[in-house]
C-alpha atoms as a PDB file:
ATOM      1  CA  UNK A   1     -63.093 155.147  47.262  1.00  0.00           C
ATOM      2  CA  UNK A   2     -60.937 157.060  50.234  1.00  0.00           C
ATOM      3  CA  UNK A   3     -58.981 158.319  47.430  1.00  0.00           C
ATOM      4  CA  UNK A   4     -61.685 159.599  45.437  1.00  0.00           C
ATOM      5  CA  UNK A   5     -63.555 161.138  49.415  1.00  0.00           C
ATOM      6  CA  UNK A   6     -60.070 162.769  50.134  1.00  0.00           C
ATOM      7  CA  UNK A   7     -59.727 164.601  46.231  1.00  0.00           C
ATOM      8  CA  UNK A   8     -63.201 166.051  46.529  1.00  0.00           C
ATOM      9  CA  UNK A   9     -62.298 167.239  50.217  1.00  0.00           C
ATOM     10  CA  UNK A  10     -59.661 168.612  48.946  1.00  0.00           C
ATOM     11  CA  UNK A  11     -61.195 170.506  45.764  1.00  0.00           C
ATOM     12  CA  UNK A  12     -64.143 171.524  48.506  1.00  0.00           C
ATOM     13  CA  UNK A  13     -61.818 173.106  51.055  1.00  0.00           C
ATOM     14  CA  UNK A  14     -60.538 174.641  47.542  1.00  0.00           C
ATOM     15  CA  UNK A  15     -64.069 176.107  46.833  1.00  0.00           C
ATOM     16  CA  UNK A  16     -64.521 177.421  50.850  1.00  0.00           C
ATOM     17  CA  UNK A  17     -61.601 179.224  50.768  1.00  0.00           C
ATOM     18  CA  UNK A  18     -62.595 181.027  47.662  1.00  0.00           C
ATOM     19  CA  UNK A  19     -66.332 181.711  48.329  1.00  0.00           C
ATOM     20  CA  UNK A  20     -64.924 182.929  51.802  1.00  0.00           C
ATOM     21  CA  UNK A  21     -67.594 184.339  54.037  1.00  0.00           C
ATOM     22  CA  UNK A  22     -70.505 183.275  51.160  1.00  0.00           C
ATOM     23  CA  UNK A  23     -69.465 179.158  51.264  1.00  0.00           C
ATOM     24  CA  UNK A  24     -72.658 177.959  53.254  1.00  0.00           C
ATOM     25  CA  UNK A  25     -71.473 175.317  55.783  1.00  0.00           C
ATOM     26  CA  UNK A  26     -73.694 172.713  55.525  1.00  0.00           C
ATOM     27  CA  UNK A  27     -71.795 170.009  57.102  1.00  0.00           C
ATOM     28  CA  UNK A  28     -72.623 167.635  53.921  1.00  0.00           C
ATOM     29  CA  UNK A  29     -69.896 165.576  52.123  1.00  0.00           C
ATOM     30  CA  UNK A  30     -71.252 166.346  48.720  1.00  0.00           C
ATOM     31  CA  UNK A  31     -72.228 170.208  48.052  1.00  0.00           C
ATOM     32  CA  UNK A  32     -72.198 172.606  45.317  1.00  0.00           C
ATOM     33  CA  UNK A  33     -69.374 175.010  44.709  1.00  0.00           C
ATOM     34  CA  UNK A  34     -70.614 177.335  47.572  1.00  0.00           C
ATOM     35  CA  UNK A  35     -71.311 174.838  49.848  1.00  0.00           C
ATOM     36  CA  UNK A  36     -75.101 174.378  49.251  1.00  0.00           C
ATOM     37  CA  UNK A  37     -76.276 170.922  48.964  1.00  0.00           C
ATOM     38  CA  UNK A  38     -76.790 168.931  46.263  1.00  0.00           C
ATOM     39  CA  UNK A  39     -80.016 169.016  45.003  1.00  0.00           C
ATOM     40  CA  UNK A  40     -81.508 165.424  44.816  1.00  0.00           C
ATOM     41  CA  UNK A  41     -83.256 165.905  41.354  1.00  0.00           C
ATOM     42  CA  UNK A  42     -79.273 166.892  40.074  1.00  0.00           C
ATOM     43  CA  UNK A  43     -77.666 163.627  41.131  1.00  0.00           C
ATOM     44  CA  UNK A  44     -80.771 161.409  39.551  1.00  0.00           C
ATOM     45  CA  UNK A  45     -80.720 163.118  36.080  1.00  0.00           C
ATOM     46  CA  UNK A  46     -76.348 162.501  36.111  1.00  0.00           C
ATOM     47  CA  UNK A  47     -77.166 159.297  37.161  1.00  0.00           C
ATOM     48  CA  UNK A  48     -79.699 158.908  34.223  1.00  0.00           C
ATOM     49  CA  UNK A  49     -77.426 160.708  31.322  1.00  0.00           C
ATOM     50  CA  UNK A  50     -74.539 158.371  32.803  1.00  0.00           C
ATOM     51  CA  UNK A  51     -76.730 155.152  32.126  1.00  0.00           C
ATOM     52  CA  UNK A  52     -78.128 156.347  28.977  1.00  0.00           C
ATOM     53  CA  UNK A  53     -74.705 156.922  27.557  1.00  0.00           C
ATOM     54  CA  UNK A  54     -73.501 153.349  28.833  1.00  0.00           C
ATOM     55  CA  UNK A  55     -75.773 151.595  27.093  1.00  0.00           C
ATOM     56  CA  UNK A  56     -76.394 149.963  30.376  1.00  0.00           C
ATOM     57  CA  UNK A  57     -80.083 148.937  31.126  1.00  0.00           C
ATOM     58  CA  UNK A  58     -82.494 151.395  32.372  1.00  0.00           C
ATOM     59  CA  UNK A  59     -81.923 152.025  36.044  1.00  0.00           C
ATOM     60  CA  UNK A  60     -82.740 155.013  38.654  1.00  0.00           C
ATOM     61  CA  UNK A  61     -80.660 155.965  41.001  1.00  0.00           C
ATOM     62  CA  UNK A  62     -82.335 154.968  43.747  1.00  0.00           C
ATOM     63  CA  UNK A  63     -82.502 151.109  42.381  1.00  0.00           C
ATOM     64  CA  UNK A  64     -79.310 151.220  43.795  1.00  0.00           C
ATOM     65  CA  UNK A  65     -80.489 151.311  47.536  1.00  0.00           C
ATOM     66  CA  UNK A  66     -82.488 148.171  45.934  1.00  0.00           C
ATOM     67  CA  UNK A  67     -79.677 146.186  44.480  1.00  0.00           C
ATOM     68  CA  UNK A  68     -77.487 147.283  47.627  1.00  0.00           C
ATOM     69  CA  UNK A  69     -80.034 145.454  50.066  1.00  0.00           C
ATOM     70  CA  UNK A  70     -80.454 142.568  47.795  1.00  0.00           C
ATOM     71  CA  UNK A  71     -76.892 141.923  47.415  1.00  0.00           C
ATOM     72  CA  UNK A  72     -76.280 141.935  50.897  1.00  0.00           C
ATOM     73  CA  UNK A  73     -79.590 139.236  51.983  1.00  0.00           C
ATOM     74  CA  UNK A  74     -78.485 137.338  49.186  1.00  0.00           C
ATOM     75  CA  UNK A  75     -74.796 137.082  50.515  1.00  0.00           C
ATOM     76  CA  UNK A  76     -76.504 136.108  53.650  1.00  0.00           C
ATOM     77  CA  UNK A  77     -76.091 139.034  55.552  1.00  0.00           C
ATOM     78  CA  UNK A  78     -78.387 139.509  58.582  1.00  0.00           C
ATOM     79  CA  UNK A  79     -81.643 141.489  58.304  1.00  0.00           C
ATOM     80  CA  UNK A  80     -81.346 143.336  60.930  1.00  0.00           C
ATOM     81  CA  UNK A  81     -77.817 144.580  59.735  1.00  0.00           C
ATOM     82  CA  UNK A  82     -79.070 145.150  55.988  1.00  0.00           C
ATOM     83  CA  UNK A  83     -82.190 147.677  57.721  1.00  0.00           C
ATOM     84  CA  UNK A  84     -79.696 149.538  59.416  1.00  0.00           C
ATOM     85  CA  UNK A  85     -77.731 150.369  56.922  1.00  0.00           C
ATOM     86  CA  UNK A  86     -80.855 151.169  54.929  1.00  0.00           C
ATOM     87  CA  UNK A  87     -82.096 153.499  57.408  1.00  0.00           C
ATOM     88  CA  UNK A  88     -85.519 152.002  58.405  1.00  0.00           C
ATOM     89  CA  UNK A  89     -86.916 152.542  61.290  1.00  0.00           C
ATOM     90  CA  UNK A  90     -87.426 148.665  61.712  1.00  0.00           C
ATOM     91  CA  UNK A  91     -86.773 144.906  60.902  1.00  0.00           C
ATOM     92  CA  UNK A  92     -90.381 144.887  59.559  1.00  0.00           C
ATOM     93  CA  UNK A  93     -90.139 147.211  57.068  1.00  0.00           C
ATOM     94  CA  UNK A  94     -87.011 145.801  55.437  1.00  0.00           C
ATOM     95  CA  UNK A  95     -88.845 142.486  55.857  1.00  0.00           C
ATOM     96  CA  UNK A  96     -91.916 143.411  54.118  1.00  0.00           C
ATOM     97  CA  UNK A  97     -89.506 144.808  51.395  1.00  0.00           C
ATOM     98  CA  UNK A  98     -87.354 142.097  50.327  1.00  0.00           C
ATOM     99  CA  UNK A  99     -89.825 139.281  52.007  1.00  0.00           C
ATOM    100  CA  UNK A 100     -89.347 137.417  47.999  1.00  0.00           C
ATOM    101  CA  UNK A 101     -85.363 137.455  48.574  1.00  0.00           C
ATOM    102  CA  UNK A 102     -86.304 136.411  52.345  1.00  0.00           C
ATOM    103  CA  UNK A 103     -88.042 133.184  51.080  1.00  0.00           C
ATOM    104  CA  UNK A 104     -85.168 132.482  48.743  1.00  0.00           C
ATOM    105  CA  UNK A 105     -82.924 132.143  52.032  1.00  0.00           C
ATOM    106  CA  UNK A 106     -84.923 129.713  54.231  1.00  0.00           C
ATOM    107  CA  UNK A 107     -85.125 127.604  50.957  1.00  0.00           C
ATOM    108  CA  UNK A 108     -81.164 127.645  50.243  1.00  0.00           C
ATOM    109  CA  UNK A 109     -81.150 127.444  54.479  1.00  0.00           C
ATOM    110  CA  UNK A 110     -83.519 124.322  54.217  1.00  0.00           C
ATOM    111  CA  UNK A 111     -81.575 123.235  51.357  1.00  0.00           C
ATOM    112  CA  UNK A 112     -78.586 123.352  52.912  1.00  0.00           C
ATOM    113  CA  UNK A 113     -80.178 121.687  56.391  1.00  0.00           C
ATOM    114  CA  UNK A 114     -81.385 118.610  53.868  1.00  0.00           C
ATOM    115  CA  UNK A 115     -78.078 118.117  52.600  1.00  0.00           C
ATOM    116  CA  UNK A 116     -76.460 116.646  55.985  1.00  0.00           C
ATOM    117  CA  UNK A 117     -79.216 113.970  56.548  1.00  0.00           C
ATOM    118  CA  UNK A 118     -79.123 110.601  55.062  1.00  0.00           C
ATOM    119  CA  UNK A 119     -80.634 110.163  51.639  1.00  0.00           C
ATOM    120  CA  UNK A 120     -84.157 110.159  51.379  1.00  0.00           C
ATOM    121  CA  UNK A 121     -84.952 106.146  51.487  1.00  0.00           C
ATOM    122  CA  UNK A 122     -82.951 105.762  54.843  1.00  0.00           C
ATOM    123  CA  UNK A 123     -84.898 108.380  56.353  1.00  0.00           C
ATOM    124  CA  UNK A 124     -88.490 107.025  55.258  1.00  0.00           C
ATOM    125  CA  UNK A 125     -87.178 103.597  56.746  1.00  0.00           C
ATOM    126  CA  UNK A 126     -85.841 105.121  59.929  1.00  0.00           C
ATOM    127  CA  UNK A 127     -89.286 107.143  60.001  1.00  0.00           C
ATOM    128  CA  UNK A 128     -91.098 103.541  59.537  1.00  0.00           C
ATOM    129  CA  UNK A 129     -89.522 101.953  62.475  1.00  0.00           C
ATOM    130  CA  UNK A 130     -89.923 104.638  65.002  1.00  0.00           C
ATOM    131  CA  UNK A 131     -93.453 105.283  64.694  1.00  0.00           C
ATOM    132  CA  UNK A 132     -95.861 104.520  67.468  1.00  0.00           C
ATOM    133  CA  UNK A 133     -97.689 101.101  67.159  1.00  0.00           C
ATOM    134  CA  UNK A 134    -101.260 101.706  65.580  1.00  0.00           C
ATOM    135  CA  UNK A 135     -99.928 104.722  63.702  1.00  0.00           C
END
């Protein structure tokens, strides 16, 4: 990836130099030939010709963002660090958001939690002595 960053920096100081005084500095990484941005509605229908012609399932670009934040909850990664890099404004929102992949953690969390107590029967025998007489 810092090879591919450090080619198109190169190819864009390229395209500066030659547009001169009419290269727009936008200060974005990813511009057009004269330094104008990228127009979002460009990148989505490359992205769409490039999945058509993979034969890949239909996607959109931004599904990405999607499969980016559910990758990272899934590996466990905090929320709070997953809505940063998303760019909300707050825990909540990324909450609301991926809630279902939420509830998928605190059961492989509770899952894992049950796995270091005794087996069920020992438990249900230890529960059976400890109670409070009358109970």
């Amino acid at each position: 990836a810092i090879g591919a960053l450090v080619a198109w920096r190169l190819r864009q100081d390229q395209e500066r130099a030659a547009w001169a005084e009419a290269w727009t500095d936008t200060g974005y990484v990813f511009t057009r030939e004269n330094g104008e941005p990228v127009r979002p509605a460009h990148i989505s229908r490359v992205f769409d010709d490039l999945v058509n012609a993979s034969g890949l399932p239909d996607a959109t670009f931004h599904s990405l963002r999607h499969v980016h934040a559910s990758l990272l909850l899934s590996a466990g990664v905090p929320l709070g660090v997953v809505s940063k890099r998303l760019g909300h404004s707050t825990i909540a929102i990324t909450s609301d958001l991926y809630s279902h992949l939420l509830e998928d953690a605190n059961r492989a969390a509770a899952e894992a939690a049950e796995s270091v107590l005794p087996p069920r029967a020992s438990r249900i025998a230890h529960t059976v002595h400890t109670r409070e007489a009358g109970n």
